[in-house]
N, C-alpha and C. Protein backbone atom coordinates (compact mmCIF):
# COMPACT_ATOMS: atom_id res chain seq x y z
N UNK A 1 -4.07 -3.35 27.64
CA UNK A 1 -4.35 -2.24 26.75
C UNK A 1 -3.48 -2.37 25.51
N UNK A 2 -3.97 -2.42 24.33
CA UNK A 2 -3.30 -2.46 23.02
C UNK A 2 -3.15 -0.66 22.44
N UNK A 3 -2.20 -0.94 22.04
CA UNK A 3 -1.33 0.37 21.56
C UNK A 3 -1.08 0.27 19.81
N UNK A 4 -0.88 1.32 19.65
CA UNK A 4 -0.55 2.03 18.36
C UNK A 4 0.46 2.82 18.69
N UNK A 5 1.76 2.66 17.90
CA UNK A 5 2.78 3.74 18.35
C UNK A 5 3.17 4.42 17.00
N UNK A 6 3.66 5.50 16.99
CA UNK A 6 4.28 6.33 15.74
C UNK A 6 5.60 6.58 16.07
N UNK A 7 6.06 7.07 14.88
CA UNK A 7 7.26 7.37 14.70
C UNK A 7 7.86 7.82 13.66
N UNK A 8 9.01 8.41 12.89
CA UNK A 8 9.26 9.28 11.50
C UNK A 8 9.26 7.81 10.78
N UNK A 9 8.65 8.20 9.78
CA UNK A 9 9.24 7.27 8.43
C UNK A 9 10.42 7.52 8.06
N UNK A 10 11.37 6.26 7.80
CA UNK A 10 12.39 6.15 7.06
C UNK A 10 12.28 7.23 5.79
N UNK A 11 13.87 7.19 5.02
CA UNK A 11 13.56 8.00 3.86
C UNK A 11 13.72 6.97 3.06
N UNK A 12 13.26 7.35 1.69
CA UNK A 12 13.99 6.63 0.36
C UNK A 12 13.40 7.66 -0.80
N UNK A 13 14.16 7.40 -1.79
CA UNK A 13 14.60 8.07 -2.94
C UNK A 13 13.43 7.84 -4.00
N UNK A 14 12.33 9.05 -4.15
CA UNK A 14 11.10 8.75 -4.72
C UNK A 14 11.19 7.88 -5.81
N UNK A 15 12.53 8.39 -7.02
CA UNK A 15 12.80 7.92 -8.12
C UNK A 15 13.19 6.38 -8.09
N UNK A 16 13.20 6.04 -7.05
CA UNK A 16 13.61 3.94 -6.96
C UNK A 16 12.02 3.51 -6.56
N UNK A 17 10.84 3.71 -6.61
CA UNK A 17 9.53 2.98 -6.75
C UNK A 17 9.60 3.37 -7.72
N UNK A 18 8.92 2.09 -7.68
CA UNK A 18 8.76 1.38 -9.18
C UNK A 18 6.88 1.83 -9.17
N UNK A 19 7.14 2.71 -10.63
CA UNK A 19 5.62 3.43 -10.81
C UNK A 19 5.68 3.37 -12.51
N UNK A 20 4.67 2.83 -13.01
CA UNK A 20 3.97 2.70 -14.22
C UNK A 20 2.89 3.96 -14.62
N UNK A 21 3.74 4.80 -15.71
CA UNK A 21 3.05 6.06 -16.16
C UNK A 21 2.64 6.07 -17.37
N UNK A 22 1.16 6.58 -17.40
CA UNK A 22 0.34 6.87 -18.37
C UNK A 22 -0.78 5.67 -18.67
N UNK A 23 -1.56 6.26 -18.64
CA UNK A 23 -3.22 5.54 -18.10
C UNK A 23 -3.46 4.79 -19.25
N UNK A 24 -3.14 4.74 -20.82
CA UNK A 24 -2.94 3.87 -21.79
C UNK A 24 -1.92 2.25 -21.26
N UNK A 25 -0.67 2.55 -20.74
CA UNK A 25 -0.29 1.30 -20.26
C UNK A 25 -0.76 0.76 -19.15
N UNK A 26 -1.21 1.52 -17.97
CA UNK A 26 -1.77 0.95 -16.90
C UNK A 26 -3.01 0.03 -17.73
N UNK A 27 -3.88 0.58 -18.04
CA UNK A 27 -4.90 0.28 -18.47
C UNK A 27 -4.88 -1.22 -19.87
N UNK A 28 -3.55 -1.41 -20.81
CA UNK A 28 -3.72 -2.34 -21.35
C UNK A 28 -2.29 -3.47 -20.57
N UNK A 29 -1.26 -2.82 -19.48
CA UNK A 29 -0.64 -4.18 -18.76
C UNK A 29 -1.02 -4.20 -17.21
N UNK A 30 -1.81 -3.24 -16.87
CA UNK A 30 -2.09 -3.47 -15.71
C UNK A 30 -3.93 -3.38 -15.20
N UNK A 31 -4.69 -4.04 -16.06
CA UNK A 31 -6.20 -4.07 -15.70
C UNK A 31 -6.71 -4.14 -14.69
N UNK A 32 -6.10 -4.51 -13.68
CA UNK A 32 -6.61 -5.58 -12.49
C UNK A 32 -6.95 -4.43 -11.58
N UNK A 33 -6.26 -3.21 -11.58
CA UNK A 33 -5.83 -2.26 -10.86
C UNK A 33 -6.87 -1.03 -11.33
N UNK A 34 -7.84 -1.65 -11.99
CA UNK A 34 -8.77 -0.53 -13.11
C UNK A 34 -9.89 -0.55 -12.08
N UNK A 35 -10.13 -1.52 -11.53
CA UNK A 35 -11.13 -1.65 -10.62
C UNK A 35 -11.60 -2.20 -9.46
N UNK A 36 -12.15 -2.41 -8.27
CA UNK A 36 -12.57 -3.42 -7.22
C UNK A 36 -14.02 -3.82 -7.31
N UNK A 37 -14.22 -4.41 -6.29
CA UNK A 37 -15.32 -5.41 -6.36
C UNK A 37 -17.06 -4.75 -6.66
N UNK A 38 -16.77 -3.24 -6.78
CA UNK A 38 -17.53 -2.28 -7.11
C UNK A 38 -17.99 -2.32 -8.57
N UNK A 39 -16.62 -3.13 -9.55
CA UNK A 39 -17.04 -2.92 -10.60
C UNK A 39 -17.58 -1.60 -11.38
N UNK A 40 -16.70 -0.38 -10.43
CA UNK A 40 -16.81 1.30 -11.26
C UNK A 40 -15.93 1.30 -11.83
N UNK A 41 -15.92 2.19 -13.02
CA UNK A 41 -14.85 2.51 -14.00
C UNK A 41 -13.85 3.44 -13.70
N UNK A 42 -12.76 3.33 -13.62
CA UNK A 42 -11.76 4.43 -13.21
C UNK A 42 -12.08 5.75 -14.41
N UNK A 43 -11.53 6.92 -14.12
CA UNK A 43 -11.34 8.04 -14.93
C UNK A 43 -10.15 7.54 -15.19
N UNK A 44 -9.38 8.39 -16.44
CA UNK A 44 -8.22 8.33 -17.05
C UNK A 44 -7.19 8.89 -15.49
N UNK A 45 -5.91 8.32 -14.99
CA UNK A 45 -5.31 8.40 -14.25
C UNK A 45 -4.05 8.83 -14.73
N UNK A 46 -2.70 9.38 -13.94
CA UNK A 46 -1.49 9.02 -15.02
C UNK A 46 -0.42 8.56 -13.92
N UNK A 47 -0.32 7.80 -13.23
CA UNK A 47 0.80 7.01 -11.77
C UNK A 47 0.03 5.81 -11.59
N UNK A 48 0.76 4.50 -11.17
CA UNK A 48 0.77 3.83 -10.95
C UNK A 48 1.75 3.55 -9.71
N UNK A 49 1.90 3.07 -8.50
CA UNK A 49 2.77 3.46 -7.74
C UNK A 49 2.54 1.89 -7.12
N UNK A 50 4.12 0.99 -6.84
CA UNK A 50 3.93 -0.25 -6.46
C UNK A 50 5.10 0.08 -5.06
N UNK A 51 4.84 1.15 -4.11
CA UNK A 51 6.38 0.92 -3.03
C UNK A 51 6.14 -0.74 -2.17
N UNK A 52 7.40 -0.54 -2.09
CA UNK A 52 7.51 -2.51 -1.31
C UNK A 52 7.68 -1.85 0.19
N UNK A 53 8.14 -0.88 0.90
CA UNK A 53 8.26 -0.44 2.13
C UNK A 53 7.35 0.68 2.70
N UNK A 54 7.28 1.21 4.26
CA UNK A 54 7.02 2.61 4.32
C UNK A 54 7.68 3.25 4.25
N UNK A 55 8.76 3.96 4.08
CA UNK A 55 9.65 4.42 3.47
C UNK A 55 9.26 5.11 1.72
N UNK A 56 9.13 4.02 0.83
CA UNK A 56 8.50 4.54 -0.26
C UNK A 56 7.45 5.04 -0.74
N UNK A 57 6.46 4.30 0.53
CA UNK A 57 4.72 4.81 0.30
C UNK A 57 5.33 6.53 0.92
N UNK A 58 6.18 6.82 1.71
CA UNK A 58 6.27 8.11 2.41
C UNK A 58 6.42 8.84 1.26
N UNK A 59 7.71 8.16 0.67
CA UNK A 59 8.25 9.38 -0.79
C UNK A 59 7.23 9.52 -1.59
N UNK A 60 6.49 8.82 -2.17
CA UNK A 60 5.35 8.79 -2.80
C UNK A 60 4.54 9.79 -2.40
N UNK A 61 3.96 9.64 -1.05
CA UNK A 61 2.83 10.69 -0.49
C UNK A 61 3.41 11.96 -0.18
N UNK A 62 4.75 12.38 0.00
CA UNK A 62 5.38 13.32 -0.42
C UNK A 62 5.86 14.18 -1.70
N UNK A 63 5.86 13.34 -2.69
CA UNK A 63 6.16 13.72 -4.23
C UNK A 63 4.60 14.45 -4.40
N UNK A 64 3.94 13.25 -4.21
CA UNK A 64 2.69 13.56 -5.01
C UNK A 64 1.49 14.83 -4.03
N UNK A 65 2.33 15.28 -3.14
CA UNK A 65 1.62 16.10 -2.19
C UNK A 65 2.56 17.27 -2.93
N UNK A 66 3.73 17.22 -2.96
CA UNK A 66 4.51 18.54 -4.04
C UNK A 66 3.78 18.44 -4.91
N UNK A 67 3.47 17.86 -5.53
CA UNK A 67 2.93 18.06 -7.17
C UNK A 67 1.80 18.48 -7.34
N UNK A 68 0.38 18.60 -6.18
CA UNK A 68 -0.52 18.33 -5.68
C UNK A 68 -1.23 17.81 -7.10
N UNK A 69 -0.69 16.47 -6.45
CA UNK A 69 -1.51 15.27 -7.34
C UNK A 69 -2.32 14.86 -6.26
N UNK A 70 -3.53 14.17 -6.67
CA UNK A 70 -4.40 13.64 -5.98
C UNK A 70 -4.36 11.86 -6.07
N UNK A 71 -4.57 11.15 -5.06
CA UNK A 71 -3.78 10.40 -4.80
C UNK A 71 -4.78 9.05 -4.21
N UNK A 72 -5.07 7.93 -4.92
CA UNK A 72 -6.41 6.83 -4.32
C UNK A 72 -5.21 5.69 -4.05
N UNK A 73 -5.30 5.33 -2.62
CA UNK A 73 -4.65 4.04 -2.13
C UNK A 73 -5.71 2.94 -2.76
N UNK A 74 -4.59 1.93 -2.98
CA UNK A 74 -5.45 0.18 -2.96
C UNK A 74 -4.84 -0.24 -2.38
N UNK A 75 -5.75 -1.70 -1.73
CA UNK A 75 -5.22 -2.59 -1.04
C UNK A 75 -5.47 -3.93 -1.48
N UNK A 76 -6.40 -4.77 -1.52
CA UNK A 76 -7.00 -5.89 -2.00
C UNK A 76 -8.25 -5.52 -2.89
N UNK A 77 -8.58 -4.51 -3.22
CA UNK A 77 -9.54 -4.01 -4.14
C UNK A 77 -10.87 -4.77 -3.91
N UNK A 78 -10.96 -5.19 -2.92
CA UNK A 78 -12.29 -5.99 -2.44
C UNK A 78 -13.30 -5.13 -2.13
N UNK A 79 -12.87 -3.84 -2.06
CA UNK A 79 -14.56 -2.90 -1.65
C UNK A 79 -15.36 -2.91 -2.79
N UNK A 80 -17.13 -2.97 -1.72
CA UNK A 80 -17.93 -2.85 -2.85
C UNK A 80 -18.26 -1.47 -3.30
N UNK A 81 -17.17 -0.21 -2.66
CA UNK A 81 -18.30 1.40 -2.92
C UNK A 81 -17.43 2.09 -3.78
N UNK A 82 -16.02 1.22 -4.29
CA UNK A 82 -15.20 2.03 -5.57
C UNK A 82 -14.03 2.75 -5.09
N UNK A 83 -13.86 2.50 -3.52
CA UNK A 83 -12.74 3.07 -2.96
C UNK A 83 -11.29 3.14 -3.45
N UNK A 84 -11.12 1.74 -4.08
CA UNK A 84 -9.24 1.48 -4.72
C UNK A 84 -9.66 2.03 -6.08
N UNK A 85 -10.72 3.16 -6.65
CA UNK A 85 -11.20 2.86 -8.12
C UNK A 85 -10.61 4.39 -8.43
N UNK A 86 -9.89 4.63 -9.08
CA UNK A 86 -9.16 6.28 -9.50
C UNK A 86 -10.21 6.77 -9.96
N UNK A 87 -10.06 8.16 -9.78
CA UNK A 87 -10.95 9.10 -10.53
C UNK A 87 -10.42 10.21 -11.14
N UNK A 88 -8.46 10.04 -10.65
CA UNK A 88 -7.62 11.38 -11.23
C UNK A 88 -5.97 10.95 -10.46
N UNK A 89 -5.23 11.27 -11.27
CA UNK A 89 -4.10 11.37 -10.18
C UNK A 89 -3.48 10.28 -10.60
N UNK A 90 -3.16 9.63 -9.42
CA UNK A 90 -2.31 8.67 -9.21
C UNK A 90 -3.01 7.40 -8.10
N UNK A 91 -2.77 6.21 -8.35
CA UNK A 91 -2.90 4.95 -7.42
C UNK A 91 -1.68 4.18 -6.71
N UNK A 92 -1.88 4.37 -5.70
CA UNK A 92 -0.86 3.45 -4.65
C UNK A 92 -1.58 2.15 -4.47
N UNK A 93 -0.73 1.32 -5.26
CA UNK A 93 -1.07 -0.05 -4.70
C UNK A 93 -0.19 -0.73 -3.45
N UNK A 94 -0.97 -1.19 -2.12
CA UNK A 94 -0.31 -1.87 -0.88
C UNK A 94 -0.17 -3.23 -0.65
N UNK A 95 0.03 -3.73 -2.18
CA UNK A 95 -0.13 -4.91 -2.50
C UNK A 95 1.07 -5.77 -1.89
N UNK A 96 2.46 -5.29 -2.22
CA UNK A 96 3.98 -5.24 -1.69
C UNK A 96 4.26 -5.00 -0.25
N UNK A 97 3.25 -4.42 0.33
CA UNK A 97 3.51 -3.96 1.45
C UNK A 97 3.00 -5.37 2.81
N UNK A 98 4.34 -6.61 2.23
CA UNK A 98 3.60 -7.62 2.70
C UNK A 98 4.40 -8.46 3.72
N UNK A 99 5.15 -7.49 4.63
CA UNK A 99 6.15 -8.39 5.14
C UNK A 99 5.97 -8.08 6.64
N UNK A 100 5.85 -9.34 7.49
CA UNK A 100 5.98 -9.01 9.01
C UNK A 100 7.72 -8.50 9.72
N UNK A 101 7.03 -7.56 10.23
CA UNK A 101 8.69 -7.34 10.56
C UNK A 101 9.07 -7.47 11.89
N UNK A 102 8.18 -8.38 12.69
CA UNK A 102 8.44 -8.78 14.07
C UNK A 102 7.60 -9.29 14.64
N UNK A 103 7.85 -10.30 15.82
CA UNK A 103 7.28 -11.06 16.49
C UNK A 103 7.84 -11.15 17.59
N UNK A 104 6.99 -10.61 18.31
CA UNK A 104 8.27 -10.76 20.17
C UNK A 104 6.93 -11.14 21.06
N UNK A 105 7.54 -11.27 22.41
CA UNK A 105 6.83 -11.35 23.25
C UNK A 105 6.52 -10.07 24.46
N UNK A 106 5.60 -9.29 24.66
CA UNK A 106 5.67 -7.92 25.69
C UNK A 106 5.53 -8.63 26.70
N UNK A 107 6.96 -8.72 27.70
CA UNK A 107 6.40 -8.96 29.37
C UNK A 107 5.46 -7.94 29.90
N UNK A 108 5.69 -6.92 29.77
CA UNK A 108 4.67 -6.27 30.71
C UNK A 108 3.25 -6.24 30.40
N UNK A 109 2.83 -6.66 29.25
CA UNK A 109 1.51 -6.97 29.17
C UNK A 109 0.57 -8.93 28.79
N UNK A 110 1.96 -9.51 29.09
CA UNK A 110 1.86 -10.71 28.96
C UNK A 110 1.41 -11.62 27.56
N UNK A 111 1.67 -10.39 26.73
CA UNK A 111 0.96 -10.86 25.33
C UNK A 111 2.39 -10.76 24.07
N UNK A 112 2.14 -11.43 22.86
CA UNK A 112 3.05 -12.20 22.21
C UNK A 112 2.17 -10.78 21.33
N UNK A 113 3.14 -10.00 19.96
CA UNK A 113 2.84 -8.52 19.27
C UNK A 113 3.35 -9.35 18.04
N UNK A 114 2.81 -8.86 17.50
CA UNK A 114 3.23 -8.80 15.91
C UNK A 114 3.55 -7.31 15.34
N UNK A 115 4.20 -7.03 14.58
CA UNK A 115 4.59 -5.50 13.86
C UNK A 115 4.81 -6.01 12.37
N UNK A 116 3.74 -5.51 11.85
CA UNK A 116 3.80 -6.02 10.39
C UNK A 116 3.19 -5.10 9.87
N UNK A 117 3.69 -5.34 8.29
CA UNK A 117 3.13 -3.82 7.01
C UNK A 117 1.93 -4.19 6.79
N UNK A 118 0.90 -3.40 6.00
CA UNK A 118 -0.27 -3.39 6.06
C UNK A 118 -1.16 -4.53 5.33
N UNK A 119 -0.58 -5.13 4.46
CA UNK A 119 -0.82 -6.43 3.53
C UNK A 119 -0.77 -7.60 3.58
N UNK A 120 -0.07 -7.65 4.96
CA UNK A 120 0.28 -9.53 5.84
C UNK A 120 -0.75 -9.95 5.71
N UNK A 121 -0.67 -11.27 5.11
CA UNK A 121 -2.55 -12.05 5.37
C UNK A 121 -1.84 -12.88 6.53
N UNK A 122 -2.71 -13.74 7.09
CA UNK A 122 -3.11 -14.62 7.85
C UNK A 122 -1.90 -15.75 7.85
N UNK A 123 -1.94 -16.13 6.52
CA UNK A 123 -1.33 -17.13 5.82
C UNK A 123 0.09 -16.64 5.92
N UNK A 124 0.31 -15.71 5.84
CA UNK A 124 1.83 -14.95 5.58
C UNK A 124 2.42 -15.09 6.86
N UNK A 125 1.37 -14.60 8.15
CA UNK A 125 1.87 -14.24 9.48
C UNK A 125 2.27 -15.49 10.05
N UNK A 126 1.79 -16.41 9.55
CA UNK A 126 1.97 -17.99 10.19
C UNK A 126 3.12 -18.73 9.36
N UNK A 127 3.48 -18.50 8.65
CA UNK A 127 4.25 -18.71 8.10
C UNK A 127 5.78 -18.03 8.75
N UNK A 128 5.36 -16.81 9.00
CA UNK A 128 7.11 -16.23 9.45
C UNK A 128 6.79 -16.56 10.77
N UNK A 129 6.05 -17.22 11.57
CA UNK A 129 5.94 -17.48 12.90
C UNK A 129 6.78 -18.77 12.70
N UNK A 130 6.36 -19.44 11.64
CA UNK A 130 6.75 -20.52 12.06
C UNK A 130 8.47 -20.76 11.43
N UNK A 131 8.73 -19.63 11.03
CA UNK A 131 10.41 -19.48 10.84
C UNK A 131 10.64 -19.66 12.81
């Protein structure tokens, strides 16, 4: 049986992510982030949000839940229905969020786990395996 476990997020200090404000600079140093494979046009946005941990995506979804900002995650912007595509608010990109943070073996279920952030490719995971 495979599991999902929870637990509190770490804290960190909203003001240390690193977030790019106002939809004029997103929009002429950060394009890439304007759209996914949908090819829809974002509305004017004003956050840009790059956290490298969960910890920061927390402060983030906490700030911006005080502020009640409205709030579109990306990930690889590969959807075709406009999902990573803003329409107001702010964008979390989970681009950073790329590091395995364990590899053990569970005796009691005889199987080898990985615990990694949401952005590990394939390529990444085999790589810290093979540390």
């Amino acid at each position: 049986m495979h599991e999902i476990q929870s637990k509190p997020a770490p804290q960190a200090e909203f003001s240390r992510v690193k977030c790019i404000q106002g939809f004029e600079t997103i929009q002429s140093e950060y394009p890439v982030y304007l759209s996914d494979e949908s090819k829809l046009s974002p509305k004017p946005f004003d956050y840009l949000f790059f956290p490298k941990n969960e910890a920061e995506l927390a402060a983030v979804l906490q700030e911006m839940s005080r502020q009640n900002i409205k709030v579109t995650i990306a990930a690889a912007r590969t959807g075709l229905v406009g999902g990573s595509v803003p329409q107001e608010g702010a964008l979390v990109s989970l681009e950073h969020l790329d590091q395995v943070e364990a590899i053990f073996y569970d005796r009691s279920s005889g199987e080898w786990r990985v615990q990694a952030q949401t952005s590990v490719t394939l390529k990444g995971s085999r790589c810290h395996a093979a540390e």
